[in-house]
N, C-alpha and C. Protein backbone atom coordinates (compact mmCIF):
# COMPACT_ATOMS: atom_id res chain seq x y z
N UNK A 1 261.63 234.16 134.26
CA UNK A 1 260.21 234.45 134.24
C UNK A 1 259.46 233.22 134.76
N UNK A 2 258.72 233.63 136.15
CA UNK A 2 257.58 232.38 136.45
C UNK A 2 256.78 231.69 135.07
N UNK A 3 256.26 230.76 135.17
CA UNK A 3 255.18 229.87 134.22
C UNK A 3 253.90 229.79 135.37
N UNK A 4 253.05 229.95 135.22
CA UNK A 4 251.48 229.34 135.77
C UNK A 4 250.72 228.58 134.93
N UNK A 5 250.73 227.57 134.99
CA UNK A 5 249.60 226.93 134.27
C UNK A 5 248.04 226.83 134.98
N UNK A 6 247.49 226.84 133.72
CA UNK A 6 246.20 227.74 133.53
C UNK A 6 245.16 226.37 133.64
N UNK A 7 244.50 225.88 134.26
CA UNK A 7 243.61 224.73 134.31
C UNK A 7 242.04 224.55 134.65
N UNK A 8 241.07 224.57 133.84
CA UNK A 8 239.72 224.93 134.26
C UNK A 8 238.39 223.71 134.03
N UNK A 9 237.91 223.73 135.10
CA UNK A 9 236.83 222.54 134.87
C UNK A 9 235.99 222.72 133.66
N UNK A 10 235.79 224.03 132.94
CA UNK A 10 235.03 224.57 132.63
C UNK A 10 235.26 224.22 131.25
N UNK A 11 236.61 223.82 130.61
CA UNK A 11 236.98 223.90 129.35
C UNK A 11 237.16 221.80 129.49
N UNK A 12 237.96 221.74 128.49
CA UNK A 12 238.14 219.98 128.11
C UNK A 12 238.99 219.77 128.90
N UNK A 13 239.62 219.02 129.75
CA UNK A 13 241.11 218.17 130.28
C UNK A 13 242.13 218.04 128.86
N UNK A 14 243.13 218.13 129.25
CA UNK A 14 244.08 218.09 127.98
C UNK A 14 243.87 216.48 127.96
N UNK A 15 243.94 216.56 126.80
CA UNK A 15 244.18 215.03 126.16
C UNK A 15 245.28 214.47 125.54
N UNK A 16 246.47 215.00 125.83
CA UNK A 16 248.01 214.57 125.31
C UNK A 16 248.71 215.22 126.45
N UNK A 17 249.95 215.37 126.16
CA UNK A 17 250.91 215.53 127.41
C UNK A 17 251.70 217.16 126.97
N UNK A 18 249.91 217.99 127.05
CA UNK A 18 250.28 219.80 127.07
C UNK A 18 249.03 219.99 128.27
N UNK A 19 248.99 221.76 128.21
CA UNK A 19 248.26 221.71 129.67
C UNK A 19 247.34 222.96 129.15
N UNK A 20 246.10 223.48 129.19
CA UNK A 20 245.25 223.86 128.85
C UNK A 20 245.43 225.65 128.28
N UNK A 21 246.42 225.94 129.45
CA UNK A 21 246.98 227.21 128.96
C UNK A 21 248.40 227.21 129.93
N UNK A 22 249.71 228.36 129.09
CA UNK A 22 250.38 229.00 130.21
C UNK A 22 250.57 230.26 130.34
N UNK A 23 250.64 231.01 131.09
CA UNK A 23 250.86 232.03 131.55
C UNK A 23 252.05 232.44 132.12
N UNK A 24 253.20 233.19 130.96
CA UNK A 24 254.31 233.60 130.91
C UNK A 24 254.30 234.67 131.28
N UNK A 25 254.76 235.94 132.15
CA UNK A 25 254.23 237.59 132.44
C UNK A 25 253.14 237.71 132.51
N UNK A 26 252.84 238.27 131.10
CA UNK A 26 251.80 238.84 131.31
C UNK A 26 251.17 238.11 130.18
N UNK A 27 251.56 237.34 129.56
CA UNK A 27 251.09 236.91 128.10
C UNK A 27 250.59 235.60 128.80
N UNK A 28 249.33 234.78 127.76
CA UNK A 28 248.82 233.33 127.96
C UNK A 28 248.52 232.75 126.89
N UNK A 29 249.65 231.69 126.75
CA UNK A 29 249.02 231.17 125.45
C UNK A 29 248.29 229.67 125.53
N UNK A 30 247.19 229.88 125.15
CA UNK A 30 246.18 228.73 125.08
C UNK A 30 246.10 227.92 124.29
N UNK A 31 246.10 226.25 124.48
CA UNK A 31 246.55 225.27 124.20
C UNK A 31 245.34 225.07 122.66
N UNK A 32 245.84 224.65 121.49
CA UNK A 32 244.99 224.86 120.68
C UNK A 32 243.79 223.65 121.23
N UNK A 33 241.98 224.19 120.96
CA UNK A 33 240.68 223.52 121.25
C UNK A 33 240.20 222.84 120.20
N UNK A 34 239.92 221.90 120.37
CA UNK A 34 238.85 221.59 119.86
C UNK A 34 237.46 221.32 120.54
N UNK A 35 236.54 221.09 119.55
CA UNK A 35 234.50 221.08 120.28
C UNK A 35 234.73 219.75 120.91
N UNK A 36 235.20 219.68 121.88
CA UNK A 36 235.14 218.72 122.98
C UNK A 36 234.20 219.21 124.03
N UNK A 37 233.15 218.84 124.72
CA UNK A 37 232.22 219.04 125.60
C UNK A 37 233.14 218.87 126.81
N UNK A 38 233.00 220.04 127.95
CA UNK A 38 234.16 219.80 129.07
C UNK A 38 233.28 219.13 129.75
N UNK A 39 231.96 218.54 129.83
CA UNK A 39 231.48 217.61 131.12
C UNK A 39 231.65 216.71 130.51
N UNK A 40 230.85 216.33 129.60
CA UNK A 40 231.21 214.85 128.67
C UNK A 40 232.65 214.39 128.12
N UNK A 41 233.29 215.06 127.42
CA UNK A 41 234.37 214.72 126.84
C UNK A 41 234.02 214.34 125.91
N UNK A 42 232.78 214.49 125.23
CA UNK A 42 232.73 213.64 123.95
C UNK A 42 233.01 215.00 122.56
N UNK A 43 233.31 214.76 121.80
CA UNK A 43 233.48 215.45 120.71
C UNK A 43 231.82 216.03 119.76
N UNK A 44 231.33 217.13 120.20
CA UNK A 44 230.42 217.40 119.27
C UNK A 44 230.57 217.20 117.76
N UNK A 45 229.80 217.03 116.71
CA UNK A 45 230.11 216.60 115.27
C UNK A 45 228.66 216.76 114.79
N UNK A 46 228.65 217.59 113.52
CA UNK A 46 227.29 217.28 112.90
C UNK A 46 227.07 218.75 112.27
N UNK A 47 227.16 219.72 113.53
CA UNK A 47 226.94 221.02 113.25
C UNK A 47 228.19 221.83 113.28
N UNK A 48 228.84 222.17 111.70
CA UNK A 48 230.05 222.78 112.21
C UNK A 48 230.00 224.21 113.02
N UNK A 49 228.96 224.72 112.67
CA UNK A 49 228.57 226.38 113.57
C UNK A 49 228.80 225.87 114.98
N UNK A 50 227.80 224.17 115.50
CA UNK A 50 227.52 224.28 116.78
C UNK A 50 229.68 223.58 117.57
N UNK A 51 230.25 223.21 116.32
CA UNK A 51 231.85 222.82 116.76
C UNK A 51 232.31 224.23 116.99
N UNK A 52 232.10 225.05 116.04
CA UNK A 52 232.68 226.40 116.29
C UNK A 52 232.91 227.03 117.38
N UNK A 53 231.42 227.38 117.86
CA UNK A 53 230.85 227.92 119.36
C UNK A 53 231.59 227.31 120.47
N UNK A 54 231.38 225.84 120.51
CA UNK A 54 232.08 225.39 121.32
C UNK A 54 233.88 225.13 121.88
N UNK A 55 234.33 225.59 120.75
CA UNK A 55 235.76 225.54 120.87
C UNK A 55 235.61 227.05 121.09
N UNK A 56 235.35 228.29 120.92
CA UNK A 56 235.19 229.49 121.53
C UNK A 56 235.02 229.70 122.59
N UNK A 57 233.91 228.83 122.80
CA UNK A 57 233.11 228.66 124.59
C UNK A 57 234.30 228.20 125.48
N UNK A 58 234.94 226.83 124.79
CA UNK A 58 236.10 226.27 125.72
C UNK A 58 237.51 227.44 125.79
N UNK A 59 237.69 228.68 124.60
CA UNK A 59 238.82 229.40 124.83
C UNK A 59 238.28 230.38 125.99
N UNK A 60 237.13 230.49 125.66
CA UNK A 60 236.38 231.57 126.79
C UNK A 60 236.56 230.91 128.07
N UNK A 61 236.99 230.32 128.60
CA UNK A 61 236.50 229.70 129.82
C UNK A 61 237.95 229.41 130.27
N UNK A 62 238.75 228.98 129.48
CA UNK A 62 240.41 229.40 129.27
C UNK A 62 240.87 230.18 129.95
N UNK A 63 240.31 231.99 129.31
CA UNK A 63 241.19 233.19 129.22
C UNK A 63 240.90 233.36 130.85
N UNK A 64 239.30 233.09 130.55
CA UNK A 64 238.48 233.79 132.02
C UNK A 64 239.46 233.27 133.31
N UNK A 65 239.65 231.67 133.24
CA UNK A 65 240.68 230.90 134.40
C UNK A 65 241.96 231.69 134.35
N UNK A 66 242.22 232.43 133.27
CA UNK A 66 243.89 232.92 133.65
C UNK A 66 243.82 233.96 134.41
N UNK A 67 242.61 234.57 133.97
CA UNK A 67 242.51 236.64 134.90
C UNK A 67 242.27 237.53 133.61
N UNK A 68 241.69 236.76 132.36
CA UNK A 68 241.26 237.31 131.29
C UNK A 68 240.05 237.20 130.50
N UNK A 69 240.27 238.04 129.09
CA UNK A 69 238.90 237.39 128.41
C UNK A 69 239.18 237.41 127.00
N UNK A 70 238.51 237.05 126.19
CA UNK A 70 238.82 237.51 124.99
C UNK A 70 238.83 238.74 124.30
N UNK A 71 238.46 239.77 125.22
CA UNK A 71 238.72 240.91 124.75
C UNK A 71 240.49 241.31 124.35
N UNK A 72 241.22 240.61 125.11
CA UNK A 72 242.76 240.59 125.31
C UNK A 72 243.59 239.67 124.43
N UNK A 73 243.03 238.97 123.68
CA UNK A 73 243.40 238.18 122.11
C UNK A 73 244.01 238.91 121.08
N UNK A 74 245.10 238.38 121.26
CA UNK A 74 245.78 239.02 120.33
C UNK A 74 246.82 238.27 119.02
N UNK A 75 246.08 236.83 119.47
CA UNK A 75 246.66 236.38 117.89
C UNK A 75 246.16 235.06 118.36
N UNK A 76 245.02 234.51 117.12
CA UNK A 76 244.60 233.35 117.02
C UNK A 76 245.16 232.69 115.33
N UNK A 77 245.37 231.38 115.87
CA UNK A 77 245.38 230.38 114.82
C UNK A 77 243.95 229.23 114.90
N UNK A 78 243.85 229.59 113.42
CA UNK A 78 242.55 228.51 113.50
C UNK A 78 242.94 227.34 111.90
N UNK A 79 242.88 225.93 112.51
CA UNK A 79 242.87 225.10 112.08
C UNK A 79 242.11 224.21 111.33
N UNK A 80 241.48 224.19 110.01
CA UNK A 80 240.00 223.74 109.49
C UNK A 80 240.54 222.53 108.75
N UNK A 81 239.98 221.57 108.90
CA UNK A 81 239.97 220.71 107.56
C UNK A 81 239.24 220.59 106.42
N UNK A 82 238.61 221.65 105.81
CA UNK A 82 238.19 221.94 105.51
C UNK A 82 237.66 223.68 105.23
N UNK A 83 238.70 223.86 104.19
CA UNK A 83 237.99 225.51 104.46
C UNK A 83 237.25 226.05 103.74
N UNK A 84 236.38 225.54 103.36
CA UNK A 84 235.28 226.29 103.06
C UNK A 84 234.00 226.66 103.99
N UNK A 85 235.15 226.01 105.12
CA UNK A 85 233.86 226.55 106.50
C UNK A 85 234.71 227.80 107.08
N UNK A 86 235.73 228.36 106.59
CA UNK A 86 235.79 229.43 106.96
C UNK A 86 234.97 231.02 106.83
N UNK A 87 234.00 230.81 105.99
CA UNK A 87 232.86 231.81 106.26
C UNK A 87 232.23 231.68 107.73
N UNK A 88 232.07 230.02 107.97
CA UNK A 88 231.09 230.07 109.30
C UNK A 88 232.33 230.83 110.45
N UNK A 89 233.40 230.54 110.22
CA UNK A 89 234.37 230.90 111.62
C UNK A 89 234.06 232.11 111.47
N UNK A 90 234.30 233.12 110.44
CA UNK A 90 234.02 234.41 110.75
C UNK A 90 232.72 234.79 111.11
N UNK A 91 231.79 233.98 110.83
CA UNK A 91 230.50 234.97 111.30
C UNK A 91 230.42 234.18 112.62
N UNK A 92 231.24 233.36 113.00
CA UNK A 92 230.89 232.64 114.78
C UNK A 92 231.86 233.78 115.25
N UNK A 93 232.93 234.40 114.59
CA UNK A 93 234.02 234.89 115.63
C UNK A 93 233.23 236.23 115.89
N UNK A 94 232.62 237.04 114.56
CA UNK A 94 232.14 238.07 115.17
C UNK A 94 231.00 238.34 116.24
N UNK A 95 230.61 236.98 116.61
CA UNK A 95 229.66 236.61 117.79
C UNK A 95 230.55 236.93 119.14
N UNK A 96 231.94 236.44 119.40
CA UNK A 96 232.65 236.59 120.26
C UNK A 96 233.80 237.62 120.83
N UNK A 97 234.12 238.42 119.19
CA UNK A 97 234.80 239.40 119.13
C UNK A 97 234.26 240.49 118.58
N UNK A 98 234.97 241.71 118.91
CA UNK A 98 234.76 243.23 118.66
C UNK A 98 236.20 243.79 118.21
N UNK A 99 236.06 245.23 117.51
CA UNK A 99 237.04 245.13 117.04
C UNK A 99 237.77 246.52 118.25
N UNK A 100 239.05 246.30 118.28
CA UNK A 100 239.96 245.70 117.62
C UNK A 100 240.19 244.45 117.71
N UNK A 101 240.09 243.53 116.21
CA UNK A 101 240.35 242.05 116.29
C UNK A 101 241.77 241.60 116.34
N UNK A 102 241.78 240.57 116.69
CA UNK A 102 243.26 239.81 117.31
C UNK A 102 243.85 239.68 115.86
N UNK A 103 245.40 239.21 115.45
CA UNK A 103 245.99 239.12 114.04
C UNK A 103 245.49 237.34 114.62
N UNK A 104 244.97 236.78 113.21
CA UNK A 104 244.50 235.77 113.10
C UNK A 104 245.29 235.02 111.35
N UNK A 105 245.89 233.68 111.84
CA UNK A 105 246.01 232.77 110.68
C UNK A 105 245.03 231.70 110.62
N UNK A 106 244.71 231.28 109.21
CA UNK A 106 243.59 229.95 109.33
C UNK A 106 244.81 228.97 108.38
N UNK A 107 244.42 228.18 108.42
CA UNK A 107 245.34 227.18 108.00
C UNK A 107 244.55 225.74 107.84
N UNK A 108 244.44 225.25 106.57
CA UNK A 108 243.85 223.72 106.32
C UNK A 108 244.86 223.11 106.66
N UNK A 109 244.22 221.85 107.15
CA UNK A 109 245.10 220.85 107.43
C UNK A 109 244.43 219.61 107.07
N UNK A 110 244.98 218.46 106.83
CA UNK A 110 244.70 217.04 106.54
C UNK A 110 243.86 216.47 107.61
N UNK A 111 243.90 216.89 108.88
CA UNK A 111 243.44 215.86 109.74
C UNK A 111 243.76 216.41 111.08
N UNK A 112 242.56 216.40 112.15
CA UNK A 112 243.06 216.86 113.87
C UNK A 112 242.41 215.96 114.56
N UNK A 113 243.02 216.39 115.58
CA UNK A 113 242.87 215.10 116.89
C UNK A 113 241.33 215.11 116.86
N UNK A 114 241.21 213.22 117.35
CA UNK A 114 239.49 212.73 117.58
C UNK A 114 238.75 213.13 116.41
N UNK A 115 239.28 213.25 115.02
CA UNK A 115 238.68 213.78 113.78
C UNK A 115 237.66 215.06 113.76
N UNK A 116 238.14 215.99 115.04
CA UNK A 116 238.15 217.08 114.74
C UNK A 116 238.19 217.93 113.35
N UNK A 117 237.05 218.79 113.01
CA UNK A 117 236.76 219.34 112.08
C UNK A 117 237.47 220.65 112.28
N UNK A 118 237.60 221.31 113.19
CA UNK A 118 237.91 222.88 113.28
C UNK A 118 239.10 222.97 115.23
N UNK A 119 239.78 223.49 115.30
CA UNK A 119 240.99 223.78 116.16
C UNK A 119 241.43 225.03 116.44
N UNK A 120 241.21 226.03 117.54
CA UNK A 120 241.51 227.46 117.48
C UNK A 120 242.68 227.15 118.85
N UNK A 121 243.75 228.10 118.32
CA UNK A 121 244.90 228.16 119.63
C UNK A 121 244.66 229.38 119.56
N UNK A 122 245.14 230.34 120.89
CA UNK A 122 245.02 231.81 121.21
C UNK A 122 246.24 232.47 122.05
N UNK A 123 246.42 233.41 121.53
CA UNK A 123 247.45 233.87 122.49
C UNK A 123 246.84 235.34 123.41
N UNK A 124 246.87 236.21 124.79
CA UNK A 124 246.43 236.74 125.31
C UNK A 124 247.23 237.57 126.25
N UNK A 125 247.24 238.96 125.68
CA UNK A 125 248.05 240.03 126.53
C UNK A 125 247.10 240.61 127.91
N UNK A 126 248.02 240.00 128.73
CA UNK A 126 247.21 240.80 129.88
C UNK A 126 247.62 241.72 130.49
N UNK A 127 248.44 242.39 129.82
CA UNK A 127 249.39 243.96 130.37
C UNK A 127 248.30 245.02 129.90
């Protein structure tokens, strides 16, 4: 099976040694985001709604570079350090999604890159 990797001005530059998305068949799995600003590079912080959006915005901009969208999500992991901001993820996700919704895990964790508050990876059927 070919690999394409998936690379967009539109989202962050990877910042470790993975690549923004790949595209296996028909499937793409997208490199987990964080609210990194793709012109700046700087890490938004302050507003977790406005971190939310933006790591959405950056998967959106993802799927769109592969030949997709998020309508085609079909299994997100989301990463909080903190979860009691998982109310805000759901009312940001239903901003971005319709149903049928993707199978989704959330998962606390101790700590993410650039002290990242929140981290969504995605996976995307394009058959």
């Amino acid at each position: 099976m070919q690999r394409q990797i998936i690379d967009t001005p539109l989202a962050p530059k990877a910042i470790g040694t993975y690549s923004q998305a790949v595209r296996a068949g028909d499937t793409v799995y997208i490199s987990g985001q964080i609210p990194l600003d793709p012109a700046s590079g700087q890490l938004l912080s302050g507003d977790i709604e406005a971190e939310i959006r933006r790591v959405f915005d950056n998967i959106t901009a993802i799927a769109k570079a592969a030949g997709g969208s998020l309508a085609q999500a079909v299994k997100l992991t989301v990463f909080l350090t903190d979860l009691a901001h998982f109310p805000k993820v759901n009312e940001v996700m239903a901003t971005y999604f319709s149903e049928p919704y993707p199978a989704r895990a959330a998962v606390g964790v101790a700590s993410l890159p650039r002290g990242a508050r929140v981290e969504v990876e995605c996976i995307l059927s394009l058959a």
